[in-house]
Protein backbone atom coordinates (compact mmCIF):
# COMPACT_ATOMS: atom_id res chain seq x y z
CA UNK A 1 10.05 -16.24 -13.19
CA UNK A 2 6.94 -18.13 -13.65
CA UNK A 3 3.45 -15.77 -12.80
CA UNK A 4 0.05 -15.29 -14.22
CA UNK A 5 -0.76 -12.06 -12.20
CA UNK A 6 0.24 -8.72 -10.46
CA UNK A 7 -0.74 -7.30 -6.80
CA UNK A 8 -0.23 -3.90 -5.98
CA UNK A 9 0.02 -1.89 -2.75
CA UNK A 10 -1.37 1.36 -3.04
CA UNK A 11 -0.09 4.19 -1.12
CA UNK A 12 3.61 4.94 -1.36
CA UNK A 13 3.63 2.62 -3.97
CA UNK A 14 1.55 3.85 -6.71
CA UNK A 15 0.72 6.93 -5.71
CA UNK A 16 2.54 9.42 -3.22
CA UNK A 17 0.23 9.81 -0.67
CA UNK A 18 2.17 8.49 2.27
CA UNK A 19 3.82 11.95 2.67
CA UNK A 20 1.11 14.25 2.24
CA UNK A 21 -0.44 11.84 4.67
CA UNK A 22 2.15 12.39 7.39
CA UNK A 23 2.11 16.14 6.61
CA UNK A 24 -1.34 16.43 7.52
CA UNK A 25 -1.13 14.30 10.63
CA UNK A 26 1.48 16.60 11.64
CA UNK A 27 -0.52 19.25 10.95
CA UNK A 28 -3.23 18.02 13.15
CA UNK A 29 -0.95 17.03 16.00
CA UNK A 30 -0.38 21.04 16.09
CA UNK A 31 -3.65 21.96 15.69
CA UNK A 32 -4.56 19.46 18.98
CA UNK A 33 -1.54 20.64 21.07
CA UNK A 34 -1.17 17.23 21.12
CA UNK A 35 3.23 15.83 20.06
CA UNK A 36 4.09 13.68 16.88
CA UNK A 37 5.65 10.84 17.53
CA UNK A 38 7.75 9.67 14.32
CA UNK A 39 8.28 6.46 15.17
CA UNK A 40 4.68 5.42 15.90
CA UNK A 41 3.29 7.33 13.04
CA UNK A 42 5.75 5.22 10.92
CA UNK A 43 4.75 2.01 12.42
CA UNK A 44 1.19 2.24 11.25
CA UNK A 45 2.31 2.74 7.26
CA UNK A 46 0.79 -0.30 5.81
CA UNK A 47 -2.05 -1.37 8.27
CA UNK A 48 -5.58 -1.31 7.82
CA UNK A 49 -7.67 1.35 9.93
CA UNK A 50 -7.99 -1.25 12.79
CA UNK A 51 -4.36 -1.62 13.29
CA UNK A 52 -4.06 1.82 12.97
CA UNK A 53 -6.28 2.69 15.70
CA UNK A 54 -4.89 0.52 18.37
CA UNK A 55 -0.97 1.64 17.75
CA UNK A 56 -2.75 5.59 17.93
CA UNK A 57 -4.56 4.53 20.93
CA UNK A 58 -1.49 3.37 22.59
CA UNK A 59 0.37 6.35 22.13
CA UNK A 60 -2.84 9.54 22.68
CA UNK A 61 -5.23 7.47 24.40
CA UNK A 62 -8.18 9.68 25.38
CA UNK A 63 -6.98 12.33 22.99
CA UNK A 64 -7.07 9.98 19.80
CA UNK A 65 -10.53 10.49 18.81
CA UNK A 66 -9.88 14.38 18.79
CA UNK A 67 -7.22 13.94 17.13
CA UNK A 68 -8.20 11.44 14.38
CA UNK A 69 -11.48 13.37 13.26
CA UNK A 70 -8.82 16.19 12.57
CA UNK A 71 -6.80 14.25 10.60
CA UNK A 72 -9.88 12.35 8.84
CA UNK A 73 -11.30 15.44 7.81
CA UNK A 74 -8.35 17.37 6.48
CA UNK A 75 -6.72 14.16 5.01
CA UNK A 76 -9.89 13.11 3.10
CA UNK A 77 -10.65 17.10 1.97
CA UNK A 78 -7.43 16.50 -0.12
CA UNK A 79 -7.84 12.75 -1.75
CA UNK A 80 -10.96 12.81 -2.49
CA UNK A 81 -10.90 15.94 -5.19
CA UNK A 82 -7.22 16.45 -5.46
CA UNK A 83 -5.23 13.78 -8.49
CA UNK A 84 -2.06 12.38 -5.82
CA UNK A 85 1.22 12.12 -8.20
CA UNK A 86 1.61 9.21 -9.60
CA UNK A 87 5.27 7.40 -8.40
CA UNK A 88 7.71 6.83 -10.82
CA UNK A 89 7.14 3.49 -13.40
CA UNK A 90 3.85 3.16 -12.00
CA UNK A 91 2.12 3.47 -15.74
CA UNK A 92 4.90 2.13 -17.62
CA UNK A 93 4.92 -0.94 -15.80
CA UNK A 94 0.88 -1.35 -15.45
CA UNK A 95 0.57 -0.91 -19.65
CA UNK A 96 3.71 -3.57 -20.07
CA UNK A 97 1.89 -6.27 -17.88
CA UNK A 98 -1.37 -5.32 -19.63
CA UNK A 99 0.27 -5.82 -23.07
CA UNK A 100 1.08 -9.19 -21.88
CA UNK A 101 -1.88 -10.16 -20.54
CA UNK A 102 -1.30 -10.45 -17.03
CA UNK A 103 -3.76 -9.58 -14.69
CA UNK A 104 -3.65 -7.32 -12.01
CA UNK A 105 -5.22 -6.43 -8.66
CA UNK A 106 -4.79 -3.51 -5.75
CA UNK A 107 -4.40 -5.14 -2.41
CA UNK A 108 -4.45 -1.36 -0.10
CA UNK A 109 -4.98 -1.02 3.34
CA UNK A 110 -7.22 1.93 2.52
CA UNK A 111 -10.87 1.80 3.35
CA UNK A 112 -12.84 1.19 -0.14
CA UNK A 113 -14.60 3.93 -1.56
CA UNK A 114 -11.65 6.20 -0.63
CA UNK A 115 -9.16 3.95 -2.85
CA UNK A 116 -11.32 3.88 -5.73
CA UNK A 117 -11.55 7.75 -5.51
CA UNK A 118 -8.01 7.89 -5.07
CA UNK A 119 -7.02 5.55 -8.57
CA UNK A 120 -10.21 7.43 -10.06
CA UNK A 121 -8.65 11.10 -9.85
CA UNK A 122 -5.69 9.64 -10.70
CA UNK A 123 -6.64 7.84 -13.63
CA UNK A 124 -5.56 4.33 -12.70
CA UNK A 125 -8.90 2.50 -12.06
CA UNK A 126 -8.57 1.02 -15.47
CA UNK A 127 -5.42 -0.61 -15.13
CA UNK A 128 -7.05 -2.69 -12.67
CA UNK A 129 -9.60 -5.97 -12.82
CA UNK A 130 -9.82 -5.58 -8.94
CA UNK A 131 -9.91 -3.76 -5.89
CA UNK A 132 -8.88 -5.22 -2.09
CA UNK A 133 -9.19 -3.48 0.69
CA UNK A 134 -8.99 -3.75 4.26
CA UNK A 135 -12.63 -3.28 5.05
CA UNK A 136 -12.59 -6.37 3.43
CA UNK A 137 -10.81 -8.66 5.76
CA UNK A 138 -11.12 -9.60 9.20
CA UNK A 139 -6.71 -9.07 9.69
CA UNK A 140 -5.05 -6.39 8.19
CA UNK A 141 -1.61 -6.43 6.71
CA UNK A 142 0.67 -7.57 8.11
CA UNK A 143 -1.25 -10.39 8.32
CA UNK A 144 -1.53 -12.54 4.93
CA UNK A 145 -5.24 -12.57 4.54
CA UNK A 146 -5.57 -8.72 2.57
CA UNK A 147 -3.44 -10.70 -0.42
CA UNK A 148 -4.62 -13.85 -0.36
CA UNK A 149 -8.08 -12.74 -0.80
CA UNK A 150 -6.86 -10.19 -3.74
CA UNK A 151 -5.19 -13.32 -5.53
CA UNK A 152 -8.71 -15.87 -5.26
CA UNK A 153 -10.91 -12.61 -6.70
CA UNK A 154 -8.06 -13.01 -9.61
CA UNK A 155 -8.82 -17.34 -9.58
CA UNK A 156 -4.80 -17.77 -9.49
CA UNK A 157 -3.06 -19.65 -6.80
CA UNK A 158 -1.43 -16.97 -4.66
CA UNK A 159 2.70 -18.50 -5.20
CA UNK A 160 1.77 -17.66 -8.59
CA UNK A 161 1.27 -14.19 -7.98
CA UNK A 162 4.14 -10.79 -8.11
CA UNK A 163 2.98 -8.52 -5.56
CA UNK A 164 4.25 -4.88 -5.28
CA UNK A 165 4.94 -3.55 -1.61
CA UNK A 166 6.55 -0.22 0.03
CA UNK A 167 5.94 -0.89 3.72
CA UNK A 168 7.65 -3.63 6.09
CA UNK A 169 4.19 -4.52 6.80
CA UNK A 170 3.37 -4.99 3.32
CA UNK A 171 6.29 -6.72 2.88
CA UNK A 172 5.34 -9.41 5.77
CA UNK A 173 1.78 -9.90 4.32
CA UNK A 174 2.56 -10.26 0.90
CA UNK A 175 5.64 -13.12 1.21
CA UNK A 176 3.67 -14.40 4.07
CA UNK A 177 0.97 -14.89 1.24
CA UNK A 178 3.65 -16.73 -0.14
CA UNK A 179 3.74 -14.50 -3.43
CA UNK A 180 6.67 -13.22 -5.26
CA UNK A 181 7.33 -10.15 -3.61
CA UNK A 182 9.15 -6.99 -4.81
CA UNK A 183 9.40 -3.78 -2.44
CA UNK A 184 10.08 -0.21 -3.41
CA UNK A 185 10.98 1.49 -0.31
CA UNK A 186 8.80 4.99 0.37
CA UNK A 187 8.75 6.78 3.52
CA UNK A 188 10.43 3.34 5.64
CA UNK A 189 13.66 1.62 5.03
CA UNK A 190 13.35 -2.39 4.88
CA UNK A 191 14.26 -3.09 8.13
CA UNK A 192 17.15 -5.74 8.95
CA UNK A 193 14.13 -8.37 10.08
CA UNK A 194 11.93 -7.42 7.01
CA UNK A 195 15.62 -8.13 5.02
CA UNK A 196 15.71 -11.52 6.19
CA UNK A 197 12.69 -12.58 4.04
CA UNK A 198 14.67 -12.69 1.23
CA UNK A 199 12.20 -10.65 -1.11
CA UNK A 200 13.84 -8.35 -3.70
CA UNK A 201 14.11 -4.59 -2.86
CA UNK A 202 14.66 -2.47 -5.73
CA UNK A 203 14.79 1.43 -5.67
CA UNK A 204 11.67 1.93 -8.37
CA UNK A 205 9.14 0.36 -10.11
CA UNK A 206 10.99 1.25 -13.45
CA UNK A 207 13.59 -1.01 -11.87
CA UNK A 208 11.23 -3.58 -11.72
CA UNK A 209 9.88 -3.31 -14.41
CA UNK A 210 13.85 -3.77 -15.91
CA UNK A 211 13.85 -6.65 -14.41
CA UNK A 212 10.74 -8.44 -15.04
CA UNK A 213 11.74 -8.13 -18.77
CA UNK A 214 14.47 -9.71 -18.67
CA UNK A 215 13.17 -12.44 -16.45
CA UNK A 216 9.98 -13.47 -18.48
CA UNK A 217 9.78 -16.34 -19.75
């Protein structure tokens, strides 16, 4: 494998947020008398607040904005003074690609100052010579553009970029960004269209990281 830098996801990829996320959604859904619907809640892993919106607006329609300002509130009460856990091979693979002297970028989904608070508390912010987030772009993933973006603020051409994905709709954006893609599978199995890209799916990023050493040239 030939590449001169590393993308990274953020939740459910780094750090385990996507299930305390879900939890508190949950939590809010009961608190609003209002149902949880798995399957949409799953569908918005991934996408940028935009995207999220109109999938949530589709499903509670007038009762969204109740709804979401629960879910806001408690969510962000937790992230932004609580460390998430770090996911397994997350540092062990950051320090071997520093040691070799490949850069590295975050490419989240996550509105800005609430990712930097996020890989602050959990003492990751260093690893890092940039931050992308969807704020940032006018198309959220799965659309290309969140990746694409990450790999010019790194000046290296985008095929010549790994990136690091949990979500299907990470998954899409990133090869569709035509990078190298790898995806660790969180709270969503790859599913059988997602398969069909012909990315590797490995169970950790320890097994990545396995990998990428013996595939370096």
């Amino acid at each position: 494998m030939n590449y001169q830098a590393a993308i990274f996801d953020m939740d459910g990829l780094l750090l385990d947020t996507e299930r305390v996320c879900m939890r508190v959604f949950k939590e809010a859904c009961l608190t609003q008398e209002l149902p949880f619907y798995e399957d949409v809640y799953l569908s918005i892993i991934g996408r940028n607040s935009a995207g999220i919106e109109k999938i949530f607006r589709d499903a509670y329609g007038d009762d969204l904005e109740r709804l979401h300002n629960e879910w806001k509130e408690n969510y962000q009460a937790i992230v932004k003074h609580q460390a998430i856990p770090v996911k397994d091979g997350v540092i062990d693979m950051l320090s071997w690609l520093k040691a070799n002297n490949i850069p590295t970028a975050v490419a989240t989904s996550t509105h800005k100052d609430i990712a930097e608070k996020k890989l602050q508390l959990a003492n990751l912010s260093g690893y890092f010579d940039s931050v992308t987030c969807g704020c940032e772009v006018s198309n959220g993933k799965p659309d290309p553009e969140i990746y694409l973006l990450a790999a010019k603020r790194l000046a290296v051409d985008p095929s010549k970029c790994l990136a690091f994905e949990d979500s299907n709709n990470g998954v899409i954006s990133a090869v569709g960004a035509n990078m190298m893609t790898f995806q660790i599978p969180d709270l969503v199995e790859p599913s059988p269209e997602v398969i069909q890209l012909g990315h590797a799916i490995l169970p950790s990023l320890s097994a990545v990281l396995e990998h990428l050493k013996q595939t370096r040239r």
